[in-house]
Protein backbone atom coordinates (compact mmCIF):
# COMPACT_ATOMS: atom_id res chain seq x y z
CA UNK A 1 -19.34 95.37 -178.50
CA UNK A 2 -18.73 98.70 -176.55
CA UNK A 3 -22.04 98.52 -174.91
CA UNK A 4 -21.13 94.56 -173.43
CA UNK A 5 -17.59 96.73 -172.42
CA UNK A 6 -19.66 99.21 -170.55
CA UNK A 7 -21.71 97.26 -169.14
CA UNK A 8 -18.52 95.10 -167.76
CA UNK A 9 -17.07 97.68 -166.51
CA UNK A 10 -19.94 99.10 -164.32
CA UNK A 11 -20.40 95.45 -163.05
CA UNK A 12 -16.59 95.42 -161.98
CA UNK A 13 -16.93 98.83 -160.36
CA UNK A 14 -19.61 97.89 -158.34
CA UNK A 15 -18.64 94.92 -157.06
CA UNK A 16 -15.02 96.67 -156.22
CA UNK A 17 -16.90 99.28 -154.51
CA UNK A 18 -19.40 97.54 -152.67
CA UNK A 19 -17.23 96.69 -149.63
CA UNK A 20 -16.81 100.18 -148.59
CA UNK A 21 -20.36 100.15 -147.43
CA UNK A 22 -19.52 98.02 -144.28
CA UNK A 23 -16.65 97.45 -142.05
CA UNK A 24 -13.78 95.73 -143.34
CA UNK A 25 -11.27 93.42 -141.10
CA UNK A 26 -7.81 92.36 -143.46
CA UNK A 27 -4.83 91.08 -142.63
CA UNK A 28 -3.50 93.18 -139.24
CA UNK A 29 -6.53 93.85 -137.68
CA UNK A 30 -7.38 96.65 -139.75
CA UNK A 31 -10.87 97.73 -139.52
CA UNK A 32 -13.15 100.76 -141.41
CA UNK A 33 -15.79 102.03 -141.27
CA UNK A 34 -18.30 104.07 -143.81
CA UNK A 35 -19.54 106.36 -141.25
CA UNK A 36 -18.11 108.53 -139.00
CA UNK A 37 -17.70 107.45 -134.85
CA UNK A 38 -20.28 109.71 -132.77
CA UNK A 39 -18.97 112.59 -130.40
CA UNK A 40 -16.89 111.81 -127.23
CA UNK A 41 -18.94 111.15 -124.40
CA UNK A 42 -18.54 113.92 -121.79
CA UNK A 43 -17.85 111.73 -117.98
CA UNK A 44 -16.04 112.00 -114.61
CA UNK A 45 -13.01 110.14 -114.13
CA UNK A 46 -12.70 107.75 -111.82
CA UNK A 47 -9.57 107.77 -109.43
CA UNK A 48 -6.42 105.80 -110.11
CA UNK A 49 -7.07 102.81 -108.09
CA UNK A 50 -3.09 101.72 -107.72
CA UNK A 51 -0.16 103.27 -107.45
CA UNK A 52 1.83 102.35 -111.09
CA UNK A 53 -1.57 102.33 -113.66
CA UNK A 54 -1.87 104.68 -116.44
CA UNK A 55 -4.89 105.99 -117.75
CA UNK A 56 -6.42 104.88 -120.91
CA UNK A 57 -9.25 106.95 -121.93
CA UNK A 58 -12.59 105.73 -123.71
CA UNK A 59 -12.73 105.26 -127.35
CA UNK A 60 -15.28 104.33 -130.12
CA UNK A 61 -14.66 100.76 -131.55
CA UNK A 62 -16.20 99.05 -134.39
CA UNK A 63 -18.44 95.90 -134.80
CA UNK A 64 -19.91 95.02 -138.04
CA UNK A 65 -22.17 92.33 -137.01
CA UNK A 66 -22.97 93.42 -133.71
CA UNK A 67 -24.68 96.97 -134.41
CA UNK A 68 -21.84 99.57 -135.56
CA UNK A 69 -20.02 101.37 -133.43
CA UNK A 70 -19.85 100.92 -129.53
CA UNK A 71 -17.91 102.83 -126.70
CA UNK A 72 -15.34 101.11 -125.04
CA UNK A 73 -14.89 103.01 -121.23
CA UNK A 74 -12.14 104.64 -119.94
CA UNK A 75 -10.55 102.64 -117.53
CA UNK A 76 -6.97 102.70 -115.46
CA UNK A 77 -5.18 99.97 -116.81
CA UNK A 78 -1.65 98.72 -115.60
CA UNK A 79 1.80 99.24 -118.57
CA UNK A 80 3.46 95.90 -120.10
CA UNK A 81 6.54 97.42 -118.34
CA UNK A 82 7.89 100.25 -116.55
CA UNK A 83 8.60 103.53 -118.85
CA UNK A 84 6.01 102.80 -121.01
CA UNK A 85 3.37 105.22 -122.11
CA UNK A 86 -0.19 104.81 -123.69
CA UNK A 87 -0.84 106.17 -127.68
CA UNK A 88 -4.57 106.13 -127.72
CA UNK A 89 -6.18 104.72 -130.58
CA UNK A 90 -7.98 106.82 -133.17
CA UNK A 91 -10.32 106.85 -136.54
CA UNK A 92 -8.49 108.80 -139.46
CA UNK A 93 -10.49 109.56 -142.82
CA UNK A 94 -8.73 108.15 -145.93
CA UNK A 95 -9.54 106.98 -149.21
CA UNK A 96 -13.61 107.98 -148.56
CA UNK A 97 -13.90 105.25 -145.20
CA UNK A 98 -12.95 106.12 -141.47
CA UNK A 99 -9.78 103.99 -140.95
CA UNK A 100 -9.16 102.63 -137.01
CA UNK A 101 -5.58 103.21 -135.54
CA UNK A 102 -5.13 100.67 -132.80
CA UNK A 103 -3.30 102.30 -129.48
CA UNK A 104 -0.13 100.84 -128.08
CA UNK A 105 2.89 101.08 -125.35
CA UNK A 106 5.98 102.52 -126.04
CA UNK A 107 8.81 105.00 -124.19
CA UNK A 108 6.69 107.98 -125.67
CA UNK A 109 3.29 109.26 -126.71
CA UNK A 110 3.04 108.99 -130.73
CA UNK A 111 0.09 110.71 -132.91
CA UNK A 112 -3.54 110.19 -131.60
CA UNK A 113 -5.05 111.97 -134.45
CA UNK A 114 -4.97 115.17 -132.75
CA UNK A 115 -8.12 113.85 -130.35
CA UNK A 116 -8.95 115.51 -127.09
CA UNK A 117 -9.97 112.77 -125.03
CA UNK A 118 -9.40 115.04 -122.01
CA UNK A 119 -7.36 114.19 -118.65
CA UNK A 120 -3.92 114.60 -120.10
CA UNK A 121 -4.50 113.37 -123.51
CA UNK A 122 -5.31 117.25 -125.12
CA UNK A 123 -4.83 116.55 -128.41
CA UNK A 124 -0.65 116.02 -128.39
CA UNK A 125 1.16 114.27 -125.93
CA UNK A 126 0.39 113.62 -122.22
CA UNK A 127 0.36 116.12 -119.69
CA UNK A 128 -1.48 113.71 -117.22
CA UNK A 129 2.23 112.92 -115.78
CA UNK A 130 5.23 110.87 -116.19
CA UNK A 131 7.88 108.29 -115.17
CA UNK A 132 11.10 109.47 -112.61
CA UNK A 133 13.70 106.92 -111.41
CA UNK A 134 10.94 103.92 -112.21
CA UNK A 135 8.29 105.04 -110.70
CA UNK A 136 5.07 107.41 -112.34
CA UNK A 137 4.32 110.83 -110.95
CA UNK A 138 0.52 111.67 -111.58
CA UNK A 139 -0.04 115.64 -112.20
CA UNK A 140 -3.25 116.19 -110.19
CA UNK A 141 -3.81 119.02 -111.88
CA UNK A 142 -5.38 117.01 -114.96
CA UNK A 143 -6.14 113.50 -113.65
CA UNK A 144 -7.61 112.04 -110.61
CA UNK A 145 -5.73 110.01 -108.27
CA UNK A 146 -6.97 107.66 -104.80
CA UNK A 147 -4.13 109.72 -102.76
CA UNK A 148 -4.56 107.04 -99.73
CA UNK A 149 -2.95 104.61 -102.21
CA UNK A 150 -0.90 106.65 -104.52
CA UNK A 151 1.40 109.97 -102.98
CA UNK A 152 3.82 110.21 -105.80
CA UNK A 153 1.92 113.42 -107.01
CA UNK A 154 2.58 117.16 -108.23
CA UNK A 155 0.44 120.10 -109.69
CA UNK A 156 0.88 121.68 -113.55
CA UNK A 157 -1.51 123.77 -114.26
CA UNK A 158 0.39 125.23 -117.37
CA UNK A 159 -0.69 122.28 -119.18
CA UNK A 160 -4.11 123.10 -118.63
CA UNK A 161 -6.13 125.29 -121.41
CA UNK A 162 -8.44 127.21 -120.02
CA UNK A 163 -10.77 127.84 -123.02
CA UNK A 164 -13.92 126.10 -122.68
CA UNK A 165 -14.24 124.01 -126.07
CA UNK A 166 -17.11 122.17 -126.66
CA UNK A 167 -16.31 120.34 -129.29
CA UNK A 168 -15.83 116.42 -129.09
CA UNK A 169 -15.07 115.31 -132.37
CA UNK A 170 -13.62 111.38 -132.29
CA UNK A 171 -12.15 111.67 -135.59
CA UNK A 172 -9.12 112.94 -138.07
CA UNK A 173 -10.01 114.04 -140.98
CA UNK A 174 -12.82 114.04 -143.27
CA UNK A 175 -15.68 116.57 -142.97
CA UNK A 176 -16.24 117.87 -139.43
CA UNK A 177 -12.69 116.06 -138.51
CA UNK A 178 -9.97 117.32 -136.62
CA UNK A 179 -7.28 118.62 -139.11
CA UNK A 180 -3.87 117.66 -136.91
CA UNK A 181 -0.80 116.22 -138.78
CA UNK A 182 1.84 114.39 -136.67
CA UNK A 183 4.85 116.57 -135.99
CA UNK A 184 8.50 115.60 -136.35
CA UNK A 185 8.60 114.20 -132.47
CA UNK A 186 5.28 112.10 -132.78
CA UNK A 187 6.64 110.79 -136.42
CA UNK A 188 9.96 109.56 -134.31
CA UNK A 189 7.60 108.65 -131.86
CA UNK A 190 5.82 106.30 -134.42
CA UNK A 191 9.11 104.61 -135.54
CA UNK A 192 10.01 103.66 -132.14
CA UNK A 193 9.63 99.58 -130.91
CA UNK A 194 5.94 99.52 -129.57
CA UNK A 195 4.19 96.84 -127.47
CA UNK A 196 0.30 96.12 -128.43
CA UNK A 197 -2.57 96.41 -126.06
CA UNK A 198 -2.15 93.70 -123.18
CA UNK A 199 -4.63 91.01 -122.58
CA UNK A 200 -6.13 93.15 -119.93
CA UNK A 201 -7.37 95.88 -122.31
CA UNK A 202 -8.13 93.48 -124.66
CA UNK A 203 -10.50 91.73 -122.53
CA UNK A 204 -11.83 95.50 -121.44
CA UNK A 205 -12.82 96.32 -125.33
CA UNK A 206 -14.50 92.31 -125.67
CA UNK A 207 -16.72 93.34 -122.36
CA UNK A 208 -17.93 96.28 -124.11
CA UNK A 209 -18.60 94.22 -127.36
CA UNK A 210 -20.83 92.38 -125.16
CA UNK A 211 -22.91 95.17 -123.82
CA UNK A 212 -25.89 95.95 -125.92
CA UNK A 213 -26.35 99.23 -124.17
CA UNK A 214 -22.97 100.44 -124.77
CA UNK A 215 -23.60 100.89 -129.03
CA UNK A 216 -24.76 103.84 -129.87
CA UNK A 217 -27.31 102.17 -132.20
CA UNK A 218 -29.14 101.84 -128.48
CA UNK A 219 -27.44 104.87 -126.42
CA UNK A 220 -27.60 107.30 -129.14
CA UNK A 221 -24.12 108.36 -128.01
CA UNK A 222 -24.86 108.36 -124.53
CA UNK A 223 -23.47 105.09 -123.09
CA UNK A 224 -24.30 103.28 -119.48
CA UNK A 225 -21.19 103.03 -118.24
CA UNK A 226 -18.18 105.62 -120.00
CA UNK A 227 -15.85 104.63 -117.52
CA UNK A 228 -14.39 102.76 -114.89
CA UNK A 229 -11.27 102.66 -112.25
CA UNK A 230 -10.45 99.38 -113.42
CA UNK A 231 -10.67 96.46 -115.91
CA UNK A 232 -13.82 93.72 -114.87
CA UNK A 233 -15.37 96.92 -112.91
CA UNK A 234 -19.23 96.83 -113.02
CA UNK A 235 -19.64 99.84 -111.15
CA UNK A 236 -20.42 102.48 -113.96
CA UNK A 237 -19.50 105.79 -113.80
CA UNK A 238 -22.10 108.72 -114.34
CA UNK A 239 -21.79 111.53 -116.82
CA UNK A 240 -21.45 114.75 -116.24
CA UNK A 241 -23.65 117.85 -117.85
CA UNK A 242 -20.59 119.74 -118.47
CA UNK A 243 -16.95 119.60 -120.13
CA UNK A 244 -14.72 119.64 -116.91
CA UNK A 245 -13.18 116.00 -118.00
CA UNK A 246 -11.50 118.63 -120.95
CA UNK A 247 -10.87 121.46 -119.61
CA UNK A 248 -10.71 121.67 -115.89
CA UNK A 249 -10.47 125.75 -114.47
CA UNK A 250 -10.08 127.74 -111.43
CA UNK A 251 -14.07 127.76 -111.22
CA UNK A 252 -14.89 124.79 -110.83
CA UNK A 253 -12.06 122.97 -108.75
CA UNK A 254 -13.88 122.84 -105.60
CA UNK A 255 -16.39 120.85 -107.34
CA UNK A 256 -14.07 118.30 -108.49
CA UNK A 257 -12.48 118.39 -105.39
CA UNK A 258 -15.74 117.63 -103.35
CA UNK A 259 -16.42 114.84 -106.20
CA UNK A 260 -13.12 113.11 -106.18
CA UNK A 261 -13.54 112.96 -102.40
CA UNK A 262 -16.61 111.24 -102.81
CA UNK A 263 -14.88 109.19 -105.32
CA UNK A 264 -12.36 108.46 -103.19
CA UNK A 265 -14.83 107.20 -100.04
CA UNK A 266 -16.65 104.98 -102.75
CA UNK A 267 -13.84 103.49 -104.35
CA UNK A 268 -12.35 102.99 -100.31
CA UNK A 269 -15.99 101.24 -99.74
CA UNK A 270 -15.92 99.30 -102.99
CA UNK A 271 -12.26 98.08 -102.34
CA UNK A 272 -13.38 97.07 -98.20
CA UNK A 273 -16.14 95.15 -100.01
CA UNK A 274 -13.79 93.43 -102.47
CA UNK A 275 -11.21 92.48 -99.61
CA UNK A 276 -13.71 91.15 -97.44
CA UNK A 277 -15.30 88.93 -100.02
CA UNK A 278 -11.54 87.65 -101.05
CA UNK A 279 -11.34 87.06 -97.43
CA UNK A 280 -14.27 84.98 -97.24
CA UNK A 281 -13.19 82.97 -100.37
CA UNK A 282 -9.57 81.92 -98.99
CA UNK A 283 -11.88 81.23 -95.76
CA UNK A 284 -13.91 78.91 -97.69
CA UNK A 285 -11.06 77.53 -99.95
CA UNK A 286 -8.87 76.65 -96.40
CA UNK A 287 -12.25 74.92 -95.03
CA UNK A 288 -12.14 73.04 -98.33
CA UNK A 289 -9.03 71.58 -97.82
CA UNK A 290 -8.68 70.78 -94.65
CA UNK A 291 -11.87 68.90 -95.60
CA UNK A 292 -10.19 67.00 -98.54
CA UNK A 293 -7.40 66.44 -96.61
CA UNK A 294 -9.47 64.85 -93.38
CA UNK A 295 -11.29 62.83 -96.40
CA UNK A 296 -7.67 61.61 -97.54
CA UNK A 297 -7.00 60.90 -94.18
CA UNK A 298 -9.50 58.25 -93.63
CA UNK A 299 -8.91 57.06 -96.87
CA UNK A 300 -5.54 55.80 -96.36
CA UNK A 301 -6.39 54.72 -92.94
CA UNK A 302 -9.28 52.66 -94.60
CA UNK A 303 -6.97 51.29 -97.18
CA UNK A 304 -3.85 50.92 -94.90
CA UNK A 305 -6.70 48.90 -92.57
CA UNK A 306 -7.73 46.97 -95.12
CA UNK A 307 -4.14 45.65 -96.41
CA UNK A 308 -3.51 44.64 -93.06
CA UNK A 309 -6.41 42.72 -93.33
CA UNK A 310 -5.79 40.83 -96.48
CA UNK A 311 -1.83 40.45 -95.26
CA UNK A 312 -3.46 38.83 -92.23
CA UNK A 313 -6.14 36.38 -94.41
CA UNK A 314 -2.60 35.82 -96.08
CA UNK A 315 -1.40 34.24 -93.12
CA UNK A 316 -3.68 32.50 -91.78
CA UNK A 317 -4.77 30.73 -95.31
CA UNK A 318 -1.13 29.94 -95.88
CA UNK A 319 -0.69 28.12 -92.20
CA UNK A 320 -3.53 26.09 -93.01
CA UNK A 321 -2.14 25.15 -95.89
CA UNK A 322 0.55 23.93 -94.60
CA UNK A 323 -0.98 22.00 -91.79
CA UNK A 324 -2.70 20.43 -94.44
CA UNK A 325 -0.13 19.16 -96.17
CA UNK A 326 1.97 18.24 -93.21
CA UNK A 327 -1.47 15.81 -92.24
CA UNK A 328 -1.85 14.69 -95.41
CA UNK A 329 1.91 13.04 -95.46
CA UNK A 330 1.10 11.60 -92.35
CA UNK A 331 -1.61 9.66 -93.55
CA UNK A 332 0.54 8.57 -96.76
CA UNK A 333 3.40 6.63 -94.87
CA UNK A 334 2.71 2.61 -94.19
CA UNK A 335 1.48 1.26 -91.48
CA UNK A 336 4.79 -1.46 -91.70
CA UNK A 337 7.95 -1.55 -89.46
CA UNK A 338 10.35 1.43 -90.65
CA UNK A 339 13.31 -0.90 -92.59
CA UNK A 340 15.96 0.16 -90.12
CA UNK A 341 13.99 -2.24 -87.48
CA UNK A 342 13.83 -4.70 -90.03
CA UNK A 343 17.15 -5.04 -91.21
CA UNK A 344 18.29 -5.21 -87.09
CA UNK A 345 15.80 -8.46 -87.02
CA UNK A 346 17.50 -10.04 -89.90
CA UNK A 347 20.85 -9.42 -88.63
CA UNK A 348 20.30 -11.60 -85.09
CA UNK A 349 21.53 -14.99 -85.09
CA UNK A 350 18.57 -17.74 -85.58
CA UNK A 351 17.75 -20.30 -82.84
CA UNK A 352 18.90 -24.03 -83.40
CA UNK A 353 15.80 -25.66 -83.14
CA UNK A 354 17.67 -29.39 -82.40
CA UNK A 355 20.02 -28.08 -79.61
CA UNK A 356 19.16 -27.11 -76.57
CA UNK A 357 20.14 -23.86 -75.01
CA UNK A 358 21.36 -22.69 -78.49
CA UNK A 359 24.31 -25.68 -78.32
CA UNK A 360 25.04 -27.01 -81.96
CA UNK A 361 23.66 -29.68 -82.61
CA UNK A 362 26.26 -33.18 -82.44
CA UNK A 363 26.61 -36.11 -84.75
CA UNK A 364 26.18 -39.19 -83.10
C-alpha cells in the first residue's frame, strides 16, 4: 500500500512540475520562461524622429511556439498622454522560472529590474530627459535627437557613468542576474495609476514575432535589425563593436557626433522619400476622384436623359390613347336624326289634305 502511495505521489509531482519546462501564458498575460533571455544587444540609436516621442529601448520577449526568445528593437514611440514616462519591461527570476514584467506609462519611472538598457535607462530611473510646462526636454548628453525637428534640448553629463562596463545582463535575479531591489521611490512608483503599452508598441513587439531572424534560436543573440526611429520602420539599424549605447565618454563623442550627423542626413533622406511618396498617393487618390466623380456625372446625366425619355413615351402613349377613345365614341353614336330635330317635326301643325291652302275643310 505505501509503494502504490509512492508511486502516486511521484506521478502527481511530475505532472505538477512538468509545465515549468516551457513558457507559460495565465490569466494577465503573464508569461515564463525556463531559461534565461540572452545578453543585450550592443547598437546605435537612432535619432528621435519627432518632437514629443520617448524612447523605448529593445527588450527580449518570449514565444513558446515560435522558437523561444526573440528581440523586440528599440524604437521611439509616441506617450498615451503628456507627462507620462516609459517603465521598461523586464525578466525577474522567481520560484526556479524567469518571470516577464510587462512595461507601462505612468507620471514616473518604476523598477526595471535594475537593467541597463543604456540611453537614459542606467539601471534606475531616466536620465534621458524629462517633461517642463507640457512639453519634453531631451538631455543630449545620453540620447540622440533629429535637432532640425526637435530644439527643446540641454546637456547632463553628471548622469553619465563613465566606467566602461561590459556587462549586458537582461535579467534580475537568478544566477548571473542583476541583484537590484526596488527602492522606496520606485515601490511608490509601482503603486501609482499606470497606462499599458499602446497599440503602437504592441503592433512593434507582433512585427518582431514575425521575423524569423530576429530569435536568437537563428541570430544567436545578434539580431538584424536592434533598432529603429520609429514603429513600421524597415530600415534596420547596425550594431556597433563597442558599448558607447551604455556608457557614452569624453573619448569618443566626436564619433557619435560624426554618426548622429550621418544619422541625421539619412533619417532627413528617408523622411524626403516618405513625403514624396505620400505626395504621390494624395496625387493619385485626387485623380481617383475626380474620376469617380466625372463617372457619376454621366451617370446621372444618362439616367436624368433617360427619365425624360420615358416621361416623354408617357406622353405621347397617353395622347394616343385618348384620340383613340375620342374616335371610337364617334363611331358609336347613330346614324339617326339627334331627338331635339325630331321632337321640332312632331310639334308642326299637319297639312289638311281635303282643304286647300290649309283652309278647314266645310260641311256641305
Amino acid at each position: 500500500m505505501k509503494k502504490l502511495i509512492r508511486i502516486g505521489l511521484f506521478i502527481a509531482a511530475i505532472i505538477f512540475a512538468s509545465p515549468k519546462i516551457y513558457a507559460q501564458v495565465s490569466v494577465g498575460l503573464s508569461i515564463s520562461a525556463n531559461i534565461a533571455p540572452p545578453a543585450i544587444p550592443d547598437y546605435d540609436q537612432p535619432p528621435c524622429p519627432v518632437d514629443g516621442y520617448l524612447w523605448q529601448p529593445g527588450y527580449w520577449a518570449y514565444d513558446n511556439y515560435s522558437g523561444g526568445y526573440y528581440w523586440v528593437p528599440g524604437v521611439w514611440v509616441a506617450p498615451p498622454t503628456v507627462g507620462y514616462l516609459w517603465t521598461p519591461c523586464y525578466w525577474g527570476y522567481s520560484g526556479g522560472v524567469y518571470v516577464y514584467h510587462a512595461g507601462y506609462w505612468g507620471p514616473h519611472v518604476g523598477f526595471y529590474g535594475g537593467i541597463n538598457y543604456g540611453y537614459g535607462y542606467f539601471g534606475s530611473g531616466f536620465a534621458g530627459g524629462g517633461w517642463h510646462s507640457g512639453h519634453f526636454r531631451y538631455n543630449t548628453a545620453v540620447v540622440h535627437v533629429n535637432t532640425t525637428v526637435i530644439r527643446n534640448t540641454y546637456v547632463d553629463r553628471t548622469v553619465i557613468r563613465n566606467t566602461r562596463v561590459n556587462n549586458r545582463v537582461s535579467y534580475n535575479g537568478g544566477r548571473g542576474g542583476v541583484t537590484a531591489r526596488p527602492n522606496s521611490q520606485q515601490q511608490q512608483a509601482m503603486r501609482e495609476r499606470h497606462v499599458q503599452a499602446t497599440s503602437a508598441q504592441i503592433n512593434h513587439q507582433q512585427a518582431a514575432s514575425k521575423n524569423r531572424s530576429q530569435f536568437a534560436s537563428v541570430n544567436h543573440g545578434r539580431p538584424s535589425v536592434t533598432a529603429t526611429s520609429r514603429v513600421n520602420n524597415r530600415v534596420p539599424n547596425r550594431q556597433p563593436n563597442s558599448t558607447a549605447h551604455t556608457r557614452p565618454t569624453e573619448n569618443n563623442r566626436a564619433t557619435q557626433q560624426h554618426a548622429q550627423q550621418q544619422r541625421a542626413q539619412t533619417q532627413q533622406h528617408a523622411q524626403q522619400q516618405e513625403r514624396g511618396q505620400q505626395q504621390r498617393a494624395q496625387s493619385q487618390q485626387q485623380h481617383a476622384q475626380q474620376q469617380r466623380s466625372q463617372v457619376q456625372h454621366q451617370q446621372r446625366a444618362q439616367q436624368n436623359q433617360a427619365q425624360q425619355q420615358q416621361r416623354a413615351q408617357q406622353q405621347h402613349a397617353q395622347q394616343s390613347r385618348v384620340q383613340q377613345q375620342q374616335r371610337a365614341q364617334m363611331q358609336q353614336q347613330p346614324r339617326s336624326q339627334p331627338q331635339h330635330m325630331q321632337a321640332q317635326h312632331a310639334s308642326q301643325p299637319h297639312a289638311n289634305p281635303g282643304g286647300r291652302g290649309g283652309e278647314p275643310q266645310r260641311h256641305r
